[in-house]
PDB file of N, CA and C in Angstrom:
ATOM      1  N   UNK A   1      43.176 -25.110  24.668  1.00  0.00           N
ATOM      2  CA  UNK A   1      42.010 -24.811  25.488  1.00  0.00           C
ATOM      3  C   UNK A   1      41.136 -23.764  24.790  1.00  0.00           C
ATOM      4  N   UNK A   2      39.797 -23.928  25.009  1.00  0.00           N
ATOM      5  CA  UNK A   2      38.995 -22.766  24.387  1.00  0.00           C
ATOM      6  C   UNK A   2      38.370 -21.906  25.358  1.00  0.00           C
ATOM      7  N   UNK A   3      38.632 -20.760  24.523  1.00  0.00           N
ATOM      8  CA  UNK A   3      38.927 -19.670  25.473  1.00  0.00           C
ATOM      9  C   UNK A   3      37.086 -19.343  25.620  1.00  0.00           C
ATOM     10  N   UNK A   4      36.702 -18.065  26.681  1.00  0.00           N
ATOM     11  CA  UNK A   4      35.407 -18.210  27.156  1.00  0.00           C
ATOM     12  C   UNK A   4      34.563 -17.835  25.909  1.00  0.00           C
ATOM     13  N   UNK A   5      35.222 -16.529  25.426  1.00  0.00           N
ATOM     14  CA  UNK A   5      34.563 -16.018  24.119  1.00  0.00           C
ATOM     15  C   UNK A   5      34.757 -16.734  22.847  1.00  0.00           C
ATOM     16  N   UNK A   6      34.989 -17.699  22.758  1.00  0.00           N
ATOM     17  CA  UNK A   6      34.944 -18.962  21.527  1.00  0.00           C
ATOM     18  C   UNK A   6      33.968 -20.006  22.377  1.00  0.00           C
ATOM     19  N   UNK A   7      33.870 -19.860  23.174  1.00  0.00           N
ATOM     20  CA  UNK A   7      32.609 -20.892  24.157  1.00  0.00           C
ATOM     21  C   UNK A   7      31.119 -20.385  23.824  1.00  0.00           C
ATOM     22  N   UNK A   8      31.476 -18.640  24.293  1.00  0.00           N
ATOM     23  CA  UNK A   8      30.276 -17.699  24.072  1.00  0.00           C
ATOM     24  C   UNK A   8      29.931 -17.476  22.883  1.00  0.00           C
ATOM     25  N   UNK A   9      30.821 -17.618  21.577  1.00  0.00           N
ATOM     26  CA  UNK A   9      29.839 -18.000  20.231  1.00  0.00           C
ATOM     27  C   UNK A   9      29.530 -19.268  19.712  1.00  0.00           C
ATOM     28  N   UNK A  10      29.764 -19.975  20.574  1.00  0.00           N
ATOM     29  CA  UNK A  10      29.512 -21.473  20.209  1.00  0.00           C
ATOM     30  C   UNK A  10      28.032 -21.367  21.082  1.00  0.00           C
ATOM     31  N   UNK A  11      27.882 -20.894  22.063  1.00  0.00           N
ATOM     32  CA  UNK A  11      26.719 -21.508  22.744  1.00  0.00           C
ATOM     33  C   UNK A  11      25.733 -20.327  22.129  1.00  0.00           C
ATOM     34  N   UNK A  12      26.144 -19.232  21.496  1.00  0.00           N
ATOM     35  CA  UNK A  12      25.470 -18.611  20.867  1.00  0.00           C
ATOM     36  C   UNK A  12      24.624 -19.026  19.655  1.00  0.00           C
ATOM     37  N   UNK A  13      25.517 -19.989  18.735  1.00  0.00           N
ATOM     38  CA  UNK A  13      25.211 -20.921  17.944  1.00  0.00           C
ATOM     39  C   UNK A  13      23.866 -21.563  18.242  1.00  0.00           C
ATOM     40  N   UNK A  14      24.260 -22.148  19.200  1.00  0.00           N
ATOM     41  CA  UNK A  14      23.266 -23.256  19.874  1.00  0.00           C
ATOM     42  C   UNK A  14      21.987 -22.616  20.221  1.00  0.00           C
ATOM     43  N   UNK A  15      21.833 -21.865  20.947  1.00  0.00           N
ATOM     44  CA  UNK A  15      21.018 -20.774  20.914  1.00  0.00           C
ATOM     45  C   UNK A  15      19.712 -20.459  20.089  1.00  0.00           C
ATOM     46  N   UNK A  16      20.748 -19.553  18.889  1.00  0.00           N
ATOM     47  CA  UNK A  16      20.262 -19.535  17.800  1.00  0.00           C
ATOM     48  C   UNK A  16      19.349 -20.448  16.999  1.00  0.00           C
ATOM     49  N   UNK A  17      20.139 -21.952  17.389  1.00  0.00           N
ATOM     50  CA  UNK A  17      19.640 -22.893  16.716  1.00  0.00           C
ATOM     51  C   UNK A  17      18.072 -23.348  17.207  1.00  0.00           C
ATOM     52  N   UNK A  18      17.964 -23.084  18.331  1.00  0.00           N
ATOM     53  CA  UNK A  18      16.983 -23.675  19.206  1.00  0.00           C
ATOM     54  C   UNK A  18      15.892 -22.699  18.942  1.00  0.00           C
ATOM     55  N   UNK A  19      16.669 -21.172  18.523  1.00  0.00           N
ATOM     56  CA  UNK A  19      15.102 -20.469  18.388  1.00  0.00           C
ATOM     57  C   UNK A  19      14.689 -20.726  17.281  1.00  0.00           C
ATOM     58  N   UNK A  20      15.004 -21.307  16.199  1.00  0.00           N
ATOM     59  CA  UNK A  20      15.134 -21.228  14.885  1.00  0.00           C
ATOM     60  C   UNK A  20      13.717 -22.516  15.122  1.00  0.00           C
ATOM     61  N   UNK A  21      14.185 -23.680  15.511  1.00  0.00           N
ATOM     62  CA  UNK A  21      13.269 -24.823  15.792  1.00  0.00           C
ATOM     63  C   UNK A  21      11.548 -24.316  16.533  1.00  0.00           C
ATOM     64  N   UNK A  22      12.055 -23.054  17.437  1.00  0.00           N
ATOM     65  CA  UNK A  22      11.407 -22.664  17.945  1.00  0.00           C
ATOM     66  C   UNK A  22      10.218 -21.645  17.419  1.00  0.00           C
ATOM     67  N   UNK A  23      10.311 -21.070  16.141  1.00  0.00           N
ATOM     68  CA  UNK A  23       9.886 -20.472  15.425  1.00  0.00           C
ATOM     69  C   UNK A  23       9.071 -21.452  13.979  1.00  0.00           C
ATOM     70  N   UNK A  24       9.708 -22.497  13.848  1.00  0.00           N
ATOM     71  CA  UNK A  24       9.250 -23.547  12.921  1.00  0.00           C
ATOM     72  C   UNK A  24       8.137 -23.604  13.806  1.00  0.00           C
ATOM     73  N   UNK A  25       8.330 -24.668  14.963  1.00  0.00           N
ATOM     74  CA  UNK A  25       7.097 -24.977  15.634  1.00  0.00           C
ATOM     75  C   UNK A  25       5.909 -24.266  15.007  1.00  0.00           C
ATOM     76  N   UNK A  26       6.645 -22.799  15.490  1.00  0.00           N
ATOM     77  CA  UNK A  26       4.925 -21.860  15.815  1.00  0.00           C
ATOM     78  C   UNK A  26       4.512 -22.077  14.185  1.00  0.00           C
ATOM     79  N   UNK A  27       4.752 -22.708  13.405  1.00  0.00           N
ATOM     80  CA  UNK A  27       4.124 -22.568  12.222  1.00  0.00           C
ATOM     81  C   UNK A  27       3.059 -23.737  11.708  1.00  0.00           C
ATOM     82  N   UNK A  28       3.180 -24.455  12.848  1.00  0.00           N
ATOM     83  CA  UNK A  28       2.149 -25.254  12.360  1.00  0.00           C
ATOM     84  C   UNK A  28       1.032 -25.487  13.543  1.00  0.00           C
ATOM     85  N   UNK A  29       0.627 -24.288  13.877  1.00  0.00           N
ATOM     86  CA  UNK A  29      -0.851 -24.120  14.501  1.00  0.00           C
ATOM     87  C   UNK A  29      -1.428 -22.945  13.862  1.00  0.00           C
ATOM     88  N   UNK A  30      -2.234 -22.905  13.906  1.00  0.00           N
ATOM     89  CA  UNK A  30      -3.106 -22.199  13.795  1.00  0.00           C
ATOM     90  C   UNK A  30      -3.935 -21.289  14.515  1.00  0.00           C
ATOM     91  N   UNK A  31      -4.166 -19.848  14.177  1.00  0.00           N
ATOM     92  CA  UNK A  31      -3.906 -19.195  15.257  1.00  0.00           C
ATOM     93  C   UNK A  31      -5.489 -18.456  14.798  1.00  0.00           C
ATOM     94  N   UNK A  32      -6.650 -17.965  15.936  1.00  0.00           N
ATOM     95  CA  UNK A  32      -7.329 -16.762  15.722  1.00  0.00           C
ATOM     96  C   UNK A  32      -7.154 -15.709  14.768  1.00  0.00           C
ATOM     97  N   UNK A  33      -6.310 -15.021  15.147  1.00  0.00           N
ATOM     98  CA  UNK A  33      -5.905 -13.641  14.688  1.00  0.00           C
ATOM     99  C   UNK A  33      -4.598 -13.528  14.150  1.00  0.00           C
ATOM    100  N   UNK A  34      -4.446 -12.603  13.530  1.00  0.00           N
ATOM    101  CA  UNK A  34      -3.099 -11.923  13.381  1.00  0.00           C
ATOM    102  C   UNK A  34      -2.185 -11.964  14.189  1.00  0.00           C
ATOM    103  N   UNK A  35      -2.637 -11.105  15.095  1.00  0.00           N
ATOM    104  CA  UNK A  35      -1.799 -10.810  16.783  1.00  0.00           C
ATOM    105  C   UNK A  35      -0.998 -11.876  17.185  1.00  0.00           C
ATOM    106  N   UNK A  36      -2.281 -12.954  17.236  1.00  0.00           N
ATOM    107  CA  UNK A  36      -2.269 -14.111  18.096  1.00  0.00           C
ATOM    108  C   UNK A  36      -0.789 -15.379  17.220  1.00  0.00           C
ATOM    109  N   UNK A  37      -0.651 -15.278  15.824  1.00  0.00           N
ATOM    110  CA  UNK A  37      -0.137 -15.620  15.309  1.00  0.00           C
ATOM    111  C   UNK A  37       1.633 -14.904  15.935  1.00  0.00           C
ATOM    112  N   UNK A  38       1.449 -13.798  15.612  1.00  0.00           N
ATOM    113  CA  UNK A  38       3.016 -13.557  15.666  1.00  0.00           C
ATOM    114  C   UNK A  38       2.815 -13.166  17.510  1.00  0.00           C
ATOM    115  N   UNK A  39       2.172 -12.904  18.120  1.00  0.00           N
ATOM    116  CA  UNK A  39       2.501 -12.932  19.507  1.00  0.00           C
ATOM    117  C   UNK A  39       1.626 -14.294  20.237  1.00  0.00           C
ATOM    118  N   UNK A  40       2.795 -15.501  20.234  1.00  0.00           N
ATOM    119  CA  UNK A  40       2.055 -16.757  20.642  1.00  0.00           C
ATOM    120  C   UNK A  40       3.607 -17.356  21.765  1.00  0.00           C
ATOM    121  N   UNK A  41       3.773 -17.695  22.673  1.00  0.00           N
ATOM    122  CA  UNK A  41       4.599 -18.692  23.109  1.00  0.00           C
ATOM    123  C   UNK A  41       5.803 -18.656  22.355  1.00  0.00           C
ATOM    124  N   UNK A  42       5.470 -19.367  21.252  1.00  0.00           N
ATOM    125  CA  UNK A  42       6.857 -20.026  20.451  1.00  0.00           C
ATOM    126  C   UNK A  42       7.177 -18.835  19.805  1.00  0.00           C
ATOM    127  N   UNK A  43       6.869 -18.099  19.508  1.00  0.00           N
ATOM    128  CA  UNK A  43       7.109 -16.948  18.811  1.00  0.00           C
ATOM    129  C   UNK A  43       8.291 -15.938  19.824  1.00  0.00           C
ATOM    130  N   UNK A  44       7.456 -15.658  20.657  1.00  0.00           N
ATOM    131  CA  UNK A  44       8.150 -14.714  21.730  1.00  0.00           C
ATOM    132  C   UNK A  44       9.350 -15.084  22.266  1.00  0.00           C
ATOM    133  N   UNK A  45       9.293 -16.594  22.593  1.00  0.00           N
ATOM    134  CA  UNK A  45      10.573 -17.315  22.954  1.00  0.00           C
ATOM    135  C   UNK A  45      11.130 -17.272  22.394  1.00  0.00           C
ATOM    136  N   UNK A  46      10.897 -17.415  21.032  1.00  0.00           N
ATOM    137  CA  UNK A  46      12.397 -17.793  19.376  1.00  0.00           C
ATOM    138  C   UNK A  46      13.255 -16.503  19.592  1.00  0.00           C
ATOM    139  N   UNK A  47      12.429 -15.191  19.167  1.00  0.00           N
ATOM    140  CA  UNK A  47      12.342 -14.165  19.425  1.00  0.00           C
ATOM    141  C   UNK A  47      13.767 -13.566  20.324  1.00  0.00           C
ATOM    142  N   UNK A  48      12.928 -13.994  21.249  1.00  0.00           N
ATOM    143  CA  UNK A  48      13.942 -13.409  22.516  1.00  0.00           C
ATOM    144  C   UNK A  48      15.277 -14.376  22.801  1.00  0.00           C
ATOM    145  N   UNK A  49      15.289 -15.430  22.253  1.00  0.00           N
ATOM    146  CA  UNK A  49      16.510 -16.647  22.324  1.00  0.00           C
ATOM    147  C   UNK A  49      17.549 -15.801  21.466  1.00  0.00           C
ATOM    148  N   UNK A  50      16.548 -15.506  19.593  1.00  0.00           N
ATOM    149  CA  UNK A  50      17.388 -14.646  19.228  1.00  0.00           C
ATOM    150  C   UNK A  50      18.160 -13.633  19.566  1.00  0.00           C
ATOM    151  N   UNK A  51      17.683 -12.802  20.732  1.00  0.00           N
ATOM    152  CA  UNK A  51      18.106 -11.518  21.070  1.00  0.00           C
ATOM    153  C   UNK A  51      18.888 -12.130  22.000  1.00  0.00           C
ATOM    154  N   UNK A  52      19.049 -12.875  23.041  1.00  0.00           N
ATOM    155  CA  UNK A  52      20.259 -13.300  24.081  1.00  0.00           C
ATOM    156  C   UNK A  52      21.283 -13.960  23.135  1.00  0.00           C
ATOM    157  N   UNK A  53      20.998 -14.434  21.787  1.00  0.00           N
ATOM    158  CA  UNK A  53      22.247 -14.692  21.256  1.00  0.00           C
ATOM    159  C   UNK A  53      22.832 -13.685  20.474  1.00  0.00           C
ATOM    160  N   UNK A  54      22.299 -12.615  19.858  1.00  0.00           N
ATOM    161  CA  UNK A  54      22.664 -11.726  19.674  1.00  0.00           C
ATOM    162  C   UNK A  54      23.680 -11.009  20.559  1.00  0.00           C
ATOM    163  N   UNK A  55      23.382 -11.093  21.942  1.00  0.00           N
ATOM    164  CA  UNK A  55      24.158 -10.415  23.315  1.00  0.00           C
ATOM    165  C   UNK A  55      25.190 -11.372  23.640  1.00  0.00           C
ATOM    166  N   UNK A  56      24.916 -12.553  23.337  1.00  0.00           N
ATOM    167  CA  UNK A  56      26.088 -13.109  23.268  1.00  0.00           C
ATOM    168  C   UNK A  56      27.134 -13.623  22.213  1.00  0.00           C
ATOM    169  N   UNK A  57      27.087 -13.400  21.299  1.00  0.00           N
ATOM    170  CA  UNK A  57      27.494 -12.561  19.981  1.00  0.00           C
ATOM    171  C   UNK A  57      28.488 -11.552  20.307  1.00  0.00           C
ATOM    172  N   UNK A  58      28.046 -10.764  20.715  1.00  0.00           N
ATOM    173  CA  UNK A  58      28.676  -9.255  20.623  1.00  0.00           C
ATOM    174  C   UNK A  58      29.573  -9.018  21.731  1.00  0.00           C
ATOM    175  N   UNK A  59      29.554  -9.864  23.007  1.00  0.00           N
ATOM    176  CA  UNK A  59      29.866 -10.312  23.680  1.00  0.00           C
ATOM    177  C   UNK A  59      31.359 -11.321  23.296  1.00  0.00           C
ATOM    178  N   UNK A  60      30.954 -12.364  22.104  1.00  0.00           N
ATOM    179  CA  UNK A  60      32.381 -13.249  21.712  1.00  0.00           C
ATOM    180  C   UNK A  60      32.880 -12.512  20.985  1.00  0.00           C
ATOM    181  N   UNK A  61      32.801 -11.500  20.031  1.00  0.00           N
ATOM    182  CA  UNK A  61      33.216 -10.832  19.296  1.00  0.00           C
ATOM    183  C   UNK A  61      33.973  -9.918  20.233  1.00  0.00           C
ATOM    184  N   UNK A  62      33.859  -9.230  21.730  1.00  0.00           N
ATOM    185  CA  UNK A  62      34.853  -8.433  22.110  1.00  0.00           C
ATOM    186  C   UNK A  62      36.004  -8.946  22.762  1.00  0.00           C
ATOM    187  N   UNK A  63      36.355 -10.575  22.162  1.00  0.00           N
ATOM    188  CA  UNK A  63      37.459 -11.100  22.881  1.00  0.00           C
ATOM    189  C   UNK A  63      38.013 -12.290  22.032  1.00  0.00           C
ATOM    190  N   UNK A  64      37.608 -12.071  21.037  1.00  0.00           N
ATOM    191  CA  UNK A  64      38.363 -13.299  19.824  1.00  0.00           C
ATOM    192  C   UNK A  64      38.878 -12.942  18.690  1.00  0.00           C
ATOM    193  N   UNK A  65      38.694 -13.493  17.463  1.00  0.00           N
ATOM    194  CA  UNK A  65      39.790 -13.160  16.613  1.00  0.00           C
ATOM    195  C   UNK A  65      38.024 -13.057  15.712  1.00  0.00           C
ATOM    196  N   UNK A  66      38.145 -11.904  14.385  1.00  0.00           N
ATOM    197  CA  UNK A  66      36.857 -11.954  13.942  1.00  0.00           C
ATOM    198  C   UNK A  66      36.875 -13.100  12.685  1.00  0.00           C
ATOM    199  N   UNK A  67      37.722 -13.778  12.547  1.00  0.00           N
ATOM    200  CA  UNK A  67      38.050 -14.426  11.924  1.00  0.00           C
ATOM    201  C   UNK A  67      37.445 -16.209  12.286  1.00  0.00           C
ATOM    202  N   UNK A  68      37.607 -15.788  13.266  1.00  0.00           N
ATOM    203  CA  UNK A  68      36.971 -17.471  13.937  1.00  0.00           C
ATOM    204  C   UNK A  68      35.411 -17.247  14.073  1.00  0.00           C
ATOM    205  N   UNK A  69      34.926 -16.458  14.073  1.00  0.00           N
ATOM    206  CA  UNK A  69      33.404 -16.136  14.225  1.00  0.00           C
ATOM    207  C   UNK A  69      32.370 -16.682  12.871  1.00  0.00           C
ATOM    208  N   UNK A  70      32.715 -16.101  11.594  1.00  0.00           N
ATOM    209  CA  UNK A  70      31.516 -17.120  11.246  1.00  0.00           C
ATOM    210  C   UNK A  70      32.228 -18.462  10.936  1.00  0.00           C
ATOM    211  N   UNK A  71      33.269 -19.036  11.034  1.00  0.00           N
ATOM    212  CA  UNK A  71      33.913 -20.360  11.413  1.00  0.00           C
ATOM    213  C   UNK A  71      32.611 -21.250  12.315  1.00  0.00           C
ATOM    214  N   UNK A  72      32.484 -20.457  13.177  1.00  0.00           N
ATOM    215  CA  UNK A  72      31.737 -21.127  14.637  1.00  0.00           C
ATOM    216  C   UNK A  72      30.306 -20.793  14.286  1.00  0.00           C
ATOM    217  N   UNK A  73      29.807 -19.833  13.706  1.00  0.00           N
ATOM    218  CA  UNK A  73      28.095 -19.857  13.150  1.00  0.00           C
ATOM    219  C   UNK A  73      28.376 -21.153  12.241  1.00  0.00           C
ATOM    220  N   UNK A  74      29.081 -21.296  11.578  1.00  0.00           N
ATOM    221  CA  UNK A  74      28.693 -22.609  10.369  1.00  0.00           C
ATOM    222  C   UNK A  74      28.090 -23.383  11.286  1.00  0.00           C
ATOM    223  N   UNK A  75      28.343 -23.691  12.072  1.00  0.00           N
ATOM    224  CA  UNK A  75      27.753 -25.420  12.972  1.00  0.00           C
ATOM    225  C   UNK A  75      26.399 -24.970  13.126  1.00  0.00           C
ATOM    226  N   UNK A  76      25.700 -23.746  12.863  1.00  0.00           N
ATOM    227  CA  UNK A  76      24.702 -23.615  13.468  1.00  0.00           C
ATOM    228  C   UNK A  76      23.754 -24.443  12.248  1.00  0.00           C
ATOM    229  N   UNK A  77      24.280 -24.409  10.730  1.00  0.00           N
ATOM    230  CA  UNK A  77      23.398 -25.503   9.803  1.00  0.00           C
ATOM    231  C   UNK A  77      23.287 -26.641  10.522  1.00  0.00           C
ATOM    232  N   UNK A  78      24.691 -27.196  11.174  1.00  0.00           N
ATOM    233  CA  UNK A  78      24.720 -28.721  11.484  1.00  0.00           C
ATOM    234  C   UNK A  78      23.477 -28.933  12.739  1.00  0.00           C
ATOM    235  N   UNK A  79      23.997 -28.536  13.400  1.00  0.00           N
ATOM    236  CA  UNK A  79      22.925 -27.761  14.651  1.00  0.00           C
ATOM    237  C   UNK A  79      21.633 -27.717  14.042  1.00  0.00           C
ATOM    238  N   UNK A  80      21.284 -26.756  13.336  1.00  0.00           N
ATOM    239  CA  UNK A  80      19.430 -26.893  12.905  1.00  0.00           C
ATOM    240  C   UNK A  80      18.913 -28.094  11.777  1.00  0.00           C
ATOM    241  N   UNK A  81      20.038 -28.889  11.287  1.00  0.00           N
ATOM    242  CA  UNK A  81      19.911 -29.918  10.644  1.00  0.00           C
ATOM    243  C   UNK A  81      19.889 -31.080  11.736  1.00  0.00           C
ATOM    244  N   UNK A  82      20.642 -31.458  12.844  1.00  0.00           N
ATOM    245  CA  UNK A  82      20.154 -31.982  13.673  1.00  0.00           C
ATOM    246  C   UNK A  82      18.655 -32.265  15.150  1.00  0.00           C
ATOM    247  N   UNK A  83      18.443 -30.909  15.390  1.00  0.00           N
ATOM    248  CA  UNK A  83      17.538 -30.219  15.418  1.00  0.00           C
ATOM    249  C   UNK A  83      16.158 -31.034  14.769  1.00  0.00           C
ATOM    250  N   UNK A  84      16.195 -30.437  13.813  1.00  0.00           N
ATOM    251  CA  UNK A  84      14.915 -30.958  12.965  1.00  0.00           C
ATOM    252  C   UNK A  84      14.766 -32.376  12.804  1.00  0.00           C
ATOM    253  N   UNK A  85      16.127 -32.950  12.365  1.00  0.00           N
ATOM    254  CA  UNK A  85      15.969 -34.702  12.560  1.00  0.00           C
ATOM    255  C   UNK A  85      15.071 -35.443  13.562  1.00  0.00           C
ATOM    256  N   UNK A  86      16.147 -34.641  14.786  1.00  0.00           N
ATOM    257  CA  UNK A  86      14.951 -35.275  16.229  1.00  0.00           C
ATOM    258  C   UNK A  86      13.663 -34.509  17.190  1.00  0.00           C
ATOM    259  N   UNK A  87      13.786 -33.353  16.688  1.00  0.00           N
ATOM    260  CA  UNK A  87      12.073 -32.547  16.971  1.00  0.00           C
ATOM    261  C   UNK A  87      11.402 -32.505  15.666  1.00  0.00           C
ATOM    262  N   UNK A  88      11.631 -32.910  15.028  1.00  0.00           N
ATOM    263  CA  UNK A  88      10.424 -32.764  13.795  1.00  0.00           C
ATOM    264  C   UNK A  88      10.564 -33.914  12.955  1.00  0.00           C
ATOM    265  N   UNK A  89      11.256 -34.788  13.443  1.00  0.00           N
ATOM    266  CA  UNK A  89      11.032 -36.429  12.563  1.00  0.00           C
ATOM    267  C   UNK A  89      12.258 -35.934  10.864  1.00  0.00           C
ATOM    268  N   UNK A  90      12.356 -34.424  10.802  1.00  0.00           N
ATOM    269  CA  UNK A  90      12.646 -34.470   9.213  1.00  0.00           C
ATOM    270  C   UNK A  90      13.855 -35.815   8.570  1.00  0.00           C
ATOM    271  N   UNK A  91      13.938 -36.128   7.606  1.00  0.00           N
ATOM    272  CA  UNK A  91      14.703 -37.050   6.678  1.00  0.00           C
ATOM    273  C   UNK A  91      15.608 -36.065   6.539  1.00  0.00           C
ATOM    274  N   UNK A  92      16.966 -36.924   6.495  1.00  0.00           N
ATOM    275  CA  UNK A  92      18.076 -36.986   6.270  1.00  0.00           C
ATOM    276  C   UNK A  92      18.700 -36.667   5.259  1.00  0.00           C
ATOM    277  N   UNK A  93      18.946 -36.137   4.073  1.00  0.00           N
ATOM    278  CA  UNK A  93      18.936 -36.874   2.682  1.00  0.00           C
ATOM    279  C   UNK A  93      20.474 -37.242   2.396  1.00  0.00           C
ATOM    280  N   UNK A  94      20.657 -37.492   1.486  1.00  0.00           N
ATOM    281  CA  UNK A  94      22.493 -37.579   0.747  1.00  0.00           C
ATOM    282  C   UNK A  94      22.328 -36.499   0.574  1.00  0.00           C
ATOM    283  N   UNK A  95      22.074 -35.780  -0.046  1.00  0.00           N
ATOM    284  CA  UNK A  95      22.536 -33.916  -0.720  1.00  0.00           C
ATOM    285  C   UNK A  95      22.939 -33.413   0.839  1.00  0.00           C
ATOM    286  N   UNK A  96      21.850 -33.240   1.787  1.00  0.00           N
ATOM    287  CA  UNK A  96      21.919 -32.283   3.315  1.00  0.00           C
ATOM    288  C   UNK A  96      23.388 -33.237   3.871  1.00  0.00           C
ATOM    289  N   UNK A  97      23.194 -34.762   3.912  1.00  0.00           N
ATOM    290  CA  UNK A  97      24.748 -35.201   4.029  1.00  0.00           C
ATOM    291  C   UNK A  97      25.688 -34.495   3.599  1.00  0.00           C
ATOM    292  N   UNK A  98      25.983 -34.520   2.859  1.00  0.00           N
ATOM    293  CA  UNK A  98      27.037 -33.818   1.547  1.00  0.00           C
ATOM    294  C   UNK A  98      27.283 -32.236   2.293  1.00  0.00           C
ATOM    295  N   UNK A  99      26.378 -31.366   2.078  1.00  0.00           N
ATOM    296  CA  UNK A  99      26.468 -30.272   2.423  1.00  0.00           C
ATOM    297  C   UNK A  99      27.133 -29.712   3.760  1.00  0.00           C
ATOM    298  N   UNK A 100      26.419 -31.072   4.704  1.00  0.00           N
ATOM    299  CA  UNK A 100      27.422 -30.816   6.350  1.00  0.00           C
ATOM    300  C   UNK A 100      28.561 -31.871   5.892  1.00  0.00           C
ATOM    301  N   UNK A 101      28.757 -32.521   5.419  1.00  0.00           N
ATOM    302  CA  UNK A 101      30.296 -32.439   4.995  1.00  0.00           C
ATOM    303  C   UNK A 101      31.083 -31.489   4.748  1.00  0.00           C
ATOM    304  N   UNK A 102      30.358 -30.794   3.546  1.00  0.00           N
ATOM    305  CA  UNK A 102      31.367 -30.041   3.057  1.00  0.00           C
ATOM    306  C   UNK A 102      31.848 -28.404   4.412  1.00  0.00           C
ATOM    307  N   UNK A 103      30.809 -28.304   4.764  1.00  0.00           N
ATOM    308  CA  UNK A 103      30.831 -27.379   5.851  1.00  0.00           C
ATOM    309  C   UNK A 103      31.876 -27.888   6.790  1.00  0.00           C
ATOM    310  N   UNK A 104      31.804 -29.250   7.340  1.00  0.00           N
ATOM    311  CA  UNK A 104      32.750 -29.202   8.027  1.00  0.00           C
ATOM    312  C   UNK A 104      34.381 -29.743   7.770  1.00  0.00           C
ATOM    313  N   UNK A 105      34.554 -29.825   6.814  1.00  0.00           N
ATOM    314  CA  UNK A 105      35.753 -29.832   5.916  1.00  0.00           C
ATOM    315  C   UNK A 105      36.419 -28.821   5.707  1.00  0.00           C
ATOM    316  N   UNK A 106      35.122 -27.445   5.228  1.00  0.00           N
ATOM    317  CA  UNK A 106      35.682 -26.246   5.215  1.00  0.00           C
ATOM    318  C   UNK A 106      36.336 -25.828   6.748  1.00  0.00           C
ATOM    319  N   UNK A 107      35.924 -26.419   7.841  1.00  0.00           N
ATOM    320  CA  UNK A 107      36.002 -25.953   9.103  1.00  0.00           C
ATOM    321  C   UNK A 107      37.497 -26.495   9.169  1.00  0.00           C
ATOM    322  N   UNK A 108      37.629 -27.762   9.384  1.00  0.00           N
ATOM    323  CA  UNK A 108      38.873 -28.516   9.418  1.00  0.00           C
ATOM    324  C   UNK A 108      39.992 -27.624   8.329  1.00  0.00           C
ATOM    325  N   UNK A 109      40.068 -27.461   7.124  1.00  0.00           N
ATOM    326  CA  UNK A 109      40.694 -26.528   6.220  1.00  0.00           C
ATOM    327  C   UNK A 109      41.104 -25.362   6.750  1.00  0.00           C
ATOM    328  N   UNK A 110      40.169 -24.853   7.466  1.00  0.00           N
ATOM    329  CA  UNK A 110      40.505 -23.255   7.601  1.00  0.00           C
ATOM    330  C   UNK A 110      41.254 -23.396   9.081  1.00  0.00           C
ATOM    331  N   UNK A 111      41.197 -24.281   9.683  1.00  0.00           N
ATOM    332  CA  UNK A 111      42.407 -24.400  11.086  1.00  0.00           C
ATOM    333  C   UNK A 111      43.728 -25.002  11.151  1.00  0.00           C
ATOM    334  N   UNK A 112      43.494 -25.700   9.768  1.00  0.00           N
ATOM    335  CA  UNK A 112      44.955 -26.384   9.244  1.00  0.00           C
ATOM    336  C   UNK A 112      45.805 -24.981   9.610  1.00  0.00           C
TER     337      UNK A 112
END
């Protein structure tokens, strides 16, 4: 069974991942000003997604092993590689294949 704080950096993951998408966005408008650029919607949201995963972060970290922690950030490549596939159309390639392979091989390896 997985325990709450291996839940709470997994959904931290997820999180993360979403502000990450969320911060791409803001990069392809175009903005007035300066200001208006880094204080826009997508910005503030990424932003602050970051900071609740941060809290929940620190949060899985006061009840797991620190050892399983960046174990459970790795998915967050797979995560923003999926991500982008289906909010931003991006291609697939063999190499980015390969790479979440190997990531999650390393994952499988390190729980053997």
């Amino acid at each position: 069974m997985v325990s709450r704080f291996a839940f709470a950096m997994f959904l931290s993951v997820v999180i993360a991942s979403i502000s990450q998408v969320l911060l791409k966005k803001s990069t392809f408008n175009t903005y007035d000003t300066v200001v208006r650029e880094y204080l826009n919607p997508y910005v503030i949201s990424g932003y602050g997604l970051l900071f609740l995963s941060m809290l929940l972060t620190v949060y899985a970290y006061s009840g797991m092993d620190y050892k399983n922690g960046p174990v459970i950030e790795s998915l967050g490549n797979v995560i923003v590689l999926l991500l982008g596939y289906f909010v931003f159309g991006e291609r697939i390639s063999l190499r980015k294949m390969a790479g979440i392979a190997c990531i999650m091989a390393g994952i499988v390896v390190f729980y053997l």
